[in-house]
PDB file of N, CA and C in Angstrom:
ATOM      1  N   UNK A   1      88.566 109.111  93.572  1.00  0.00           N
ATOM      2  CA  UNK A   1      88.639 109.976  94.726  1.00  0.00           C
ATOM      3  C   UNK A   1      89.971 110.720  94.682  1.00  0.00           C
ATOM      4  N   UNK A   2      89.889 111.846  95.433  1.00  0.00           N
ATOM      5  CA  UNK A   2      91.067 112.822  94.591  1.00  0.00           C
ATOM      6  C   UNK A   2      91.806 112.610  96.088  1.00  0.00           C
ATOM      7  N   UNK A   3      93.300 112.812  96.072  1.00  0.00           N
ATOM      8  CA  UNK A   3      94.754 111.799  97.050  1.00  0.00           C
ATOM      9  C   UNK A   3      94.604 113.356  97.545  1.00  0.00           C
ATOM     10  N   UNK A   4      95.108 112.996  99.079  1.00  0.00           N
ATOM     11  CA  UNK A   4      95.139 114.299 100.114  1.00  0.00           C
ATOM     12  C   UNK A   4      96.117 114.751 100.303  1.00  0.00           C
ATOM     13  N   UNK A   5      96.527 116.100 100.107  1.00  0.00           N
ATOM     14  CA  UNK A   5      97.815 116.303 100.488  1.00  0.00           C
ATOM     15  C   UNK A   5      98.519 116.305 101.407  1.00  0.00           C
ATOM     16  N   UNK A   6      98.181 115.485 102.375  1.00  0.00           N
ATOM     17  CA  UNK A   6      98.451 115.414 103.914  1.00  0.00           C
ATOM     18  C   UNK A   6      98.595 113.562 103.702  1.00  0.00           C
ATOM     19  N   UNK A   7      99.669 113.147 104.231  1.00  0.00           N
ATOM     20  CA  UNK A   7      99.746 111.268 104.580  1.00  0.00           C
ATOM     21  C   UNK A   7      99.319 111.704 105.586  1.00  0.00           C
ATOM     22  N   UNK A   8      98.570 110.095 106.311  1.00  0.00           N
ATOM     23  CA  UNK A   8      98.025 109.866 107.249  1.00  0.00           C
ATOM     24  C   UNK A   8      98.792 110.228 108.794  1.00  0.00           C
ATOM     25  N   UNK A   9     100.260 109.918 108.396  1.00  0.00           N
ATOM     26  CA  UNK A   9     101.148 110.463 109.394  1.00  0.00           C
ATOM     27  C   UNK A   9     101.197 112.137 109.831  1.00  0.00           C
ATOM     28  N   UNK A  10     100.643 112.686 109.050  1.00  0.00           N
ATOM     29  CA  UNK A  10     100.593 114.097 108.857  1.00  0.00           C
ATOM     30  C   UNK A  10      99.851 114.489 109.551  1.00  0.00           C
ATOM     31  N   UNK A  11      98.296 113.809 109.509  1.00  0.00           N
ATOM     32  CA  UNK A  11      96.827 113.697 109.677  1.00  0.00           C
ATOM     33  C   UNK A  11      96.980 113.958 110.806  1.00  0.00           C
ATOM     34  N   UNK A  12      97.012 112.915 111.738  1.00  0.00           N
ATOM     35  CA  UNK A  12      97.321 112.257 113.345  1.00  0.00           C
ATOM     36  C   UNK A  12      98.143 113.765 113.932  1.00  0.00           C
ATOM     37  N   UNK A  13      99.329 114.201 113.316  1.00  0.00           N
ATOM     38  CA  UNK A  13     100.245 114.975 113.932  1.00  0.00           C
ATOM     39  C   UNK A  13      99.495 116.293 114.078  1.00  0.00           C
ATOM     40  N   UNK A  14      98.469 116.324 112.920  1.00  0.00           N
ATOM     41  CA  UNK A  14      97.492 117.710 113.279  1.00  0.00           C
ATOM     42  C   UNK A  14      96.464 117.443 114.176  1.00  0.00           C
ATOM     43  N   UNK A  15      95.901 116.954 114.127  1.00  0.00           N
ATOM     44  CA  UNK A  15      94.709 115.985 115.179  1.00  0.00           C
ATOM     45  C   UNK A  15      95.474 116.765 116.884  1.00  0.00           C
ATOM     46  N   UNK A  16      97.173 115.966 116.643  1.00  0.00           N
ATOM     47  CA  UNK A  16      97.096 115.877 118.097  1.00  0.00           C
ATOM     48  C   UNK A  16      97.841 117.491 118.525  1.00  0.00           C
ATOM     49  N   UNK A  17      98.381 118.470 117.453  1.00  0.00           N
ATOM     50  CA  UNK A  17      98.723 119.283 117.876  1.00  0.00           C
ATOM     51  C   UNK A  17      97.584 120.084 118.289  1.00  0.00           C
ATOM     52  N   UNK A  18      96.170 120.088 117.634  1.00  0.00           N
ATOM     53  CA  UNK A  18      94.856 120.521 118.088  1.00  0.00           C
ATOM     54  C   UNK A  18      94.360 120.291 119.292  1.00  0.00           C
ATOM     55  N   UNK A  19      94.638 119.072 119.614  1.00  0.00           N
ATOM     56  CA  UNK A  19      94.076 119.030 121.365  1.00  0.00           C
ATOM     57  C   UNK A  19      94.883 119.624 122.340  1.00  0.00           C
ATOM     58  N   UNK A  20      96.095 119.901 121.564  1.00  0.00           N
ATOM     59  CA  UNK A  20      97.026 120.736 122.993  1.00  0.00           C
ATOM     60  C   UNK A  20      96.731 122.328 122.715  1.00  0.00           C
ATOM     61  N   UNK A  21      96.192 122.766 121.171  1.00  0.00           N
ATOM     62  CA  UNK A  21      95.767 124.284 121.349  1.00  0.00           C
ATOM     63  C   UNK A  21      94.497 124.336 120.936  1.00  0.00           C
ATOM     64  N   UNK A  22      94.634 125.776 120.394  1.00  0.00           N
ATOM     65  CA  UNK A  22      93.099 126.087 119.987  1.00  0.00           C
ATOM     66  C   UNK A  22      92.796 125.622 118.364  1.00  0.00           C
ATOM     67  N   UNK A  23      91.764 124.846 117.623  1.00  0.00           N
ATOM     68  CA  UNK A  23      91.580 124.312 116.703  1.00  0.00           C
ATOM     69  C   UNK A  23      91.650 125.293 115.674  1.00  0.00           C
ATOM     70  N   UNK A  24      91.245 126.517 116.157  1.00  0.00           N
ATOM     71  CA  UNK A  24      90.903 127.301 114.797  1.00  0.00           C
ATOM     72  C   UNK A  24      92.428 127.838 114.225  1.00  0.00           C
ATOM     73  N   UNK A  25      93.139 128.539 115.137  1.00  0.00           N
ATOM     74  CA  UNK A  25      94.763 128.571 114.656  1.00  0.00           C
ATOM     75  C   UNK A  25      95.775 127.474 114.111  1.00  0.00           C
ATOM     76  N   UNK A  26      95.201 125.927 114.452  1.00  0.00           N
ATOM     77  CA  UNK A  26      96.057 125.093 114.100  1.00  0.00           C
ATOM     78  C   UNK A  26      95.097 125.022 112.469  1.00  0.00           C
ATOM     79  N   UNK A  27      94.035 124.998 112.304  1.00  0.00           N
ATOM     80  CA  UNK A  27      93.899 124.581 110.984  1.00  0.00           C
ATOM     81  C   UNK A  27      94.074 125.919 110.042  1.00  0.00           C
ATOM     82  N   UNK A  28      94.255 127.082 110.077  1.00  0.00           N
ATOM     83  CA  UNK A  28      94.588 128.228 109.813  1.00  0.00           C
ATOM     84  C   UNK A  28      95.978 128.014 109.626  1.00  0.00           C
ATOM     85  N   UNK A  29      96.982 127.773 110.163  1.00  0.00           N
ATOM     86  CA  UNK A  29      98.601 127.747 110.097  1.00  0.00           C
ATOM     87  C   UNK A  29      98.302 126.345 108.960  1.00  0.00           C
ATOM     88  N   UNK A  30      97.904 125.416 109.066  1.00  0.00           N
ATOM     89  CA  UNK A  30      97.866 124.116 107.845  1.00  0.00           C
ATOM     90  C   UNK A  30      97.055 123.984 106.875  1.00  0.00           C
ATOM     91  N   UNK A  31      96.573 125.590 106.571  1.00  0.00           N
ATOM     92  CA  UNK A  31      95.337 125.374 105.302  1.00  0.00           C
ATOM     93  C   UNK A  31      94.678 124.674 105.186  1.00  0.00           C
ATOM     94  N   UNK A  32      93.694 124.086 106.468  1.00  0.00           N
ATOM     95  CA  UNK A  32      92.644 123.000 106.088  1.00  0.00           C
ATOM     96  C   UNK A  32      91.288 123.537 106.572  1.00  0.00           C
ATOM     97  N   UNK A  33      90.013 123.342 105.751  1.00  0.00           N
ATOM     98  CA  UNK A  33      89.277 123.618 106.409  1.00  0.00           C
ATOM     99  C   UNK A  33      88.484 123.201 107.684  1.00  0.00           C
ATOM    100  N   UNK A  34      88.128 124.057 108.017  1.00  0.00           N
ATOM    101  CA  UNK A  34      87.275 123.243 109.770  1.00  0.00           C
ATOM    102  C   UNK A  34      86.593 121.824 108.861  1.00  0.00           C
ATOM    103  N   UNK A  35      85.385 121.604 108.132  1.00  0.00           N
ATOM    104  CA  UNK A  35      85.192 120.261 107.898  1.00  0.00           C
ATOM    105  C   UNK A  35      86.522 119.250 107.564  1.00  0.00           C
ATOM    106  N   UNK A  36      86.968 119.364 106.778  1.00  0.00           N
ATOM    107  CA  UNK A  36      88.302 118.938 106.492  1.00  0.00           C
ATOM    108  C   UNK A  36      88.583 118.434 107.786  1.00  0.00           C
ATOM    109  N   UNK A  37      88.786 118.900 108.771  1.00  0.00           N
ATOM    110  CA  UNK A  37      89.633 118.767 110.389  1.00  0.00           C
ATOM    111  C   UNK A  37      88.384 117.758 110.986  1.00  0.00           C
ATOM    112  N   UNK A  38      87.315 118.148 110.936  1.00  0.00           N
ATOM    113  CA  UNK A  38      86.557 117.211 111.715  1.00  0.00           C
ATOM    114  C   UNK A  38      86.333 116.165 111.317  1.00  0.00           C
ATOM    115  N   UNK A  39      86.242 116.304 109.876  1.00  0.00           N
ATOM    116  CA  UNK A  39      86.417 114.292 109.275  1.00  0.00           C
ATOM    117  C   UNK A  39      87.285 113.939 109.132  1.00  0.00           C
ATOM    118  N   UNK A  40      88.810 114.971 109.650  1.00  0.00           N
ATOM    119  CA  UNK A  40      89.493 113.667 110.007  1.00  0.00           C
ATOM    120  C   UNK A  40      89.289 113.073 111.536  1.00  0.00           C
ATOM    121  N   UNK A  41      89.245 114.391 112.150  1.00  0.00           N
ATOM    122  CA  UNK A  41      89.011 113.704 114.071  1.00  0.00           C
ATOM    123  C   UNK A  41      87.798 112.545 113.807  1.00  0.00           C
ATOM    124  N   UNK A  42      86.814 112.616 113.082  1.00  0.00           N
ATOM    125  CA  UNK A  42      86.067 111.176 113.197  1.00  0.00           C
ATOM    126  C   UNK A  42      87.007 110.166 112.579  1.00  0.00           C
ATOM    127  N   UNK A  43      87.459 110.070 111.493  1.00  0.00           N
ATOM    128  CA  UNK A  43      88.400 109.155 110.679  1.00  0.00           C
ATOM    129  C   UNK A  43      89.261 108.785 111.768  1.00  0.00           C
ATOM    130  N   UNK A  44      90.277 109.586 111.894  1.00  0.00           N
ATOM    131  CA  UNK A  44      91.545 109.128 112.862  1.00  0.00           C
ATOM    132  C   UNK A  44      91.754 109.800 114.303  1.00  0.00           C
ATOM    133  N   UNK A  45      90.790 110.200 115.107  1.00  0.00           N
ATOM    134  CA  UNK A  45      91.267 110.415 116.152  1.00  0.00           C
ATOM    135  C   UNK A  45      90.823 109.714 116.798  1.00  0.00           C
ATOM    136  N   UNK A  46      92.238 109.384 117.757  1.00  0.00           N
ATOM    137  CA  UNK A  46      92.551 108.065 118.694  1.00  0.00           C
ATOM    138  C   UNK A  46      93.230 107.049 117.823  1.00  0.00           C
ATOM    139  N   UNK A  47      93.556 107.240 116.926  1.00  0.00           N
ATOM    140  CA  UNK A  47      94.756 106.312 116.051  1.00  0.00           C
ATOM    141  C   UNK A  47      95.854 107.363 116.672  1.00  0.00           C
ATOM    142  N   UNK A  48      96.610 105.689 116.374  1.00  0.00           N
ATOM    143  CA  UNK A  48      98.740 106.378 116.326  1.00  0.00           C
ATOM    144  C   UNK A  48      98.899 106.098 114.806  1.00  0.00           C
ATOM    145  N   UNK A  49     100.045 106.195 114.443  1.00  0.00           N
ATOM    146  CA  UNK A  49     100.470 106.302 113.106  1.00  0.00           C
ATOM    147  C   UNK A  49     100.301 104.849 112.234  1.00  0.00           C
ATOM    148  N   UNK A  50     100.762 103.897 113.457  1.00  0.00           N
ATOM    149  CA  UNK A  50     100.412 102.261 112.839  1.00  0.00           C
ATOM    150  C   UNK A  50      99.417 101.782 112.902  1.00  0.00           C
ATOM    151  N   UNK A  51      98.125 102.411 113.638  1.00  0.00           N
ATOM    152  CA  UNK A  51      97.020 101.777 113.398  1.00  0.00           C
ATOM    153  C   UNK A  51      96.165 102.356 112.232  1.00  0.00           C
ATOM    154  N   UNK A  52      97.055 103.810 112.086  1.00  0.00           N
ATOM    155  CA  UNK A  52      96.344 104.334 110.615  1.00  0.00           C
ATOM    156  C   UNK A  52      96.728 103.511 109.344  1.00  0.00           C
ATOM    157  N   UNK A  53      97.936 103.173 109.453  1.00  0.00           N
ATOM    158  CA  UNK A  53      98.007 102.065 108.480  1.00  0.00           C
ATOM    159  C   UNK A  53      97.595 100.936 108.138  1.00  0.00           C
ATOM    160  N   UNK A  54      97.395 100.527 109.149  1.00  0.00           N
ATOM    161  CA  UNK A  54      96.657  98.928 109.191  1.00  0.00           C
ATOM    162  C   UNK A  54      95.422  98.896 108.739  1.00  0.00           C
ATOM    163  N   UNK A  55      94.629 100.950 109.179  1.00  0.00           N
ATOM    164  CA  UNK A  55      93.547 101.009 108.694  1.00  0.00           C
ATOM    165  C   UNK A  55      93.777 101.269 107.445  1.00  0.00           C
ATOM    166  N   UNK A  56      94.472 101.975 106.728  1.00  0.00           N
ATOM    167  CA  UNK A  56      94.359 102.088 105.494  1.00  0.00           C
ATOM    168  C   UNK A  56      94.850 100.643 104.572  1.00  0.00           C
ATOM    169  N   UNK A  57      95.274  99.642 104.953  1.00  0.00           N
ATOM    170  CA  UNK A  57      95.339  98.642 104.620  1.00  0.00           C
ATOM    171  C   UNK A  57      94.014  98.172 104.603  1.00  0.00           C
ATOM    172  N   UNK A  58      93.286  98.207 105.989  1.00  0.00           N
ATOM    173  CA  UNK A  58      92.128  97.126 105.725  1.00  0.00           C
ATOM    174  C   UNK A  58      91.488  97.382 104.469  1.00  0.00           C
ATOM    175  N   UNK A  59      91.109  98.952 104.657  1.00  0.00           N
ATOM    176  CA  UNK A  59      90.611  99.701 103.229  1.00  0.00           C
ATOM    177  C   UNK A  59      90.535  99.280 102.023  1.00  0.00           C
ATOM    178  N   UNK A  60      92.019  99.247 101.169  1.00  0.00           N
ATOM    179  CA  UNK A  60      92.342  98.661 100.438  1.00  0.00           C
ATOM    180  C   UNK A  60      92.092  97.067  99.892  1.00  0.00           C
ATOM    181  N   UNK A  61      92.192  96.281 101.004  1.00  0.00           N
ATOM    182  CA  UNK A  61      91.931  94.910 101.117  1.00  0.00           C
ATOM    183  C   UNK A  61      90.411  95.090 100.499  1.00  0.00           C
ATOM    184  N   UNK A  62      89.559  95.507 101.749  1.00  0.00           N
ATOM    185  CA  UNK A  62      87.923  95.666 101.775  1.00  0.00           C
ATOM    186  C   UNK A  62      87.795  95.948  99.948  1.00  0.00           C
ATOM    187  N   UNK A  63      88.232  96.917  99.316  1.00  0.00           N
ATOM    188  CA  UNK A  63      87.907  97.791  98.515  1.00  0.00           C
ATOM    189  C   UNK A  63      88.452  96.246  97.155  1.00  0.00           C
ATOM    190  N   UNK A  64      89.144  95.612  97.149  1.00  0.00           N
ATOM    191  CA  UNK A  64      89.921  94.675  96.467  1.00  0.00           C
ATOM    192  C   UNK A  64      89.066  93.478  96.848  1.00  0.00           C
ATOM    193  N   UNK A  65      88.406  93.026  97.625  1.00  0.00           N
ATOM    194  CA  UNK A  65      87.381  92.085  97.894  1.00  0.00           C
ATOM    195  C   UNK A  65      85.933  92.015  97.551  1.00  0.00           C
ATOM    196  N   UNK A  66      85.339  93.239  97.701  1.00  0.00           N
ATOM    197  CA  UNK A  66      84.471  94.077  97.222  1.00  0.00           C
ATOM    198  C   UNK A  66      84.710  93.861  95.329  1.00  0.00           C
ATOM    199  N   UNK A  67      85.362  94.272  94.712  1.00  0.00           N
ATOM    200  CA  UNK A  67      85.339  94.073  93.489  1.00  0.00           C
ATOM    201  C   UNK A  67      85.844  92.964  93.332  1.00  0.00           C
ATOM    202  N   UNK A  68      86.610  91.742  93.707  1.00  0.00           N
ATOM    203  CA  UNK A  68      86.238  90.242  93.578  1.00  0.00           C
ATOM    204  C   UNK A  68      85.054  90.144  93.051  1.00  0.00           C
ATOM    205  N   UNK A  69      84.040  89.962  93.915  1.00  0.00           N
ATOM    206  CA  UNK A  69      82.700  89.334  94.509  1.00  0.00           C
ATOM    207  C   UNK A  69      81.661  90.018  93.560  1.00  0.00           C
ATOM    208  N   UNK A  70      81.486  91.769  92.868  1.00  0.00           N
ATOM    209  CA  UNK A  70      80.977  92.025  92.076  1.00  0.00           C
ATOM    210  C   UNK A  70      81.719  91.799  90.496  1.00  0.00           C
ATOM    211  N   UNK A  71      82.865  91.207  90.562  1.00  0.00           N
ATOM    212  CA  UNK A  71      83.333  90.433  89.430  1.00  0.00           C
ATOM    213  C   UNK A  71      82.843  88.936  89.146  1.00  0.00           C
ATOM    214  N   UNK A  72      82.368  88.307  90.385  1.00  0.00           N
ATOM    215  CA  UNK A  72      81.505  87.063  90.482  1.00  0.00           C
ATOM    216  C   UNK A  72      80.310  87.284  90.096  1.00  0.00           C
ATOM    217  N   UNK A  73      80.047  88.181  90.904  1.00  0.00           N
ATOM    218  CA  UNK A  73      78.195  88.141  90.613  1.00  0.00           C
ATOM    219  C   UNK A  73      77.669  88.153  89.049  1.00  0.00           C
ATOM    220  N   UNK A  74      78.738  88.979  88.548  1.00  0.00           N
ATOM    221  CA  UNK A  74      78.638  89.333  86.779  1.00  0.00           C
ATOM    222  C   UNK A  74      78.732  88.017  86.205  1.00  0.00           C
ATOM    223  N   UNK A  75      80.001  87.597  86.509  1.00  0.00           N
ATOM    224  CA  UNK A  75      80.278  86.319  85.939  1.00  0.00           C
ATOM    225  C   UNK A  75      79.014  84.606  85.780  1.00  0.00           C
ATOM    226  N   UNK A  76      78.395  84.697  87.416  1.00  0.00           N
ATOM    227  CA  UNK A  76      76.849  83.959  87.587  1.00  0.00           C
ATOM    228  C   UNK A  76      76.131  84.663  87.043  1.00  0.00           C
ATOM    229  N   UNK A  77      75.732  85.958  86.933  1.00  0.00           N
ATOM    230  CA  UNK A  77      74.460  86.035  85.889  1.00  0.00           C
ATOM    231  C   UNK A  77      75.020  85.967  84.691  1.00  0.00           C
ATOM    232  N   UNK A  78      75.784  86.247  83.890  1.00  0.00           N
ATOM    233  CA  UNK A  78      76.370  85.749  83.099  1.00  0.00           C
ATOM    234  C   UNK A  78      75.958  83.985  82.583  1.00  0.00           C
ATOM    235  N   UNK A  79      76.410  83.600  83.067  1.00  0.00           N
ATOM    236  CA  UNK A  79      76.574  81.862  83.374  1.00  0.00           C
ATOM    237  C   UNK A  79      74.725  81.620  83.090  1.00  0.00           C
ATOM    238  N   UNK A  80      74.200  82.016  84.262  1.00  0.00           N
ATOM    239  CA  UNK A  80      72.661  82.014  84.549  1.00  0.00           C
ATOM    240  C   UNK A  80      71.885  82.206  83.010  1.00  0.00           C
ATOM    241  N   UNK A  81      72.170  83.294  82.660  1.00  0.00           N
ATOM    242  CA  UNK A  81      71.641  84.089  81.204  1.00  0.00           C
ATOM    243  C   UNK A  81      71.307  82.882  79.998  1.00  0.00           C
ATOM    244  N   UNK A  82      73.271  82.509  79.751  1.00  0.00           N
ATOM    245  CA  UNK A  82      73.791  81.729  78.974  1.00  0.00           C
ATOM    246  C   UNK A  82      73.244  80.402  78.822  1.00  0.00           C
ATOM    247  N   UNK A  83      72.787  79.817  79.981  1.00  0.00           N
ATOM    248  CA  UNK A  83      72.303  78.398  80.374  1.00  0.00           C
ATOM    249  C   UNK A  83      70.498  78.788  80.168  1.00  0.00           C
ATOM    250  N   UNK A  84      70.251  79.691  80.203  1.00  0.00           N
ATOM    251  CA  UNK A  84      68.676  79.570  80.430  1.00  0.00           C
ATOM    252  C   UNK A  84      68.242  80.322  78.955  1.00  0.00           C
ATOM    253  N   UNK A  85      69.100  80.338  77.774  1.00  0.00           N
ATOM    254  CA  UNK A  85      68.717  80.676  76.887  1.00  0.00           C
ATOM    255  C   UNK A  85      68.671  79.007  75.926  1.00  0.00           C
ATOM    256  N   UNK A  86      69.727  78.631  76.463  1.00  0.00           N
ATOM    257  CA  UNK A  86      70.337  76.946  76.042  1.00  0.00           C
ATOM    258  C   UNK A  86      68.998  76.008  76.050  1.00  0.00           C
ATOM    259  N   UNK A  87      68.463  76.219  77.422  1.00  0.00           N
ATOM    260  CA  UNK A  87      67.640  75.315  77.574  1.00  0.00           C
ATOM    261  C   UNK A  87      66.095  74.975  76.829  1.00  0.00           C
TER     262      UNK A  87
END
């Protein structure tokens, strides 16, 4: 997935300068497109700066647990394969 040129701290600070004006001039002055802007208002609006982190932590975690568990599954059929050719 290709890295945004905006940190999450960035994100939030456009989000909230948008609710005090008009959306189409704030994403016009920050080169983003209108979709761009609305997935982030679903992503992060109503986050502050530390809960974007924590979310982007969980992320990470999730994403690092997630490939655990399909590193297991390989490993039992693996195992499974090995044993039922044995027998």
């Amino acid at each position: 997935m290709r890295k945004s040129r905006y940190s999450e701290e960035q994100i939030i600070a456009i989000l909230k300068e948008a609710e005090h004006g008009k959306v189409t001039e704030v994403i016009r002055r920050h080169g983003i497109a209108q979709k761009t802007y609305y997935n982030w208002k679903a992503k992060y609006g109503g986050l502050e700066v530390s809960e974007a982190r924590r979310l982007k932590a969980l992320e990470e975690e999730n994403r690092r647990l997630k490939k655990l568990v399909a590193n297991q599954a390989l490993d039992i059929a693996l195992l499974k394969e090995l044993l039922g050719k044995d027998s």
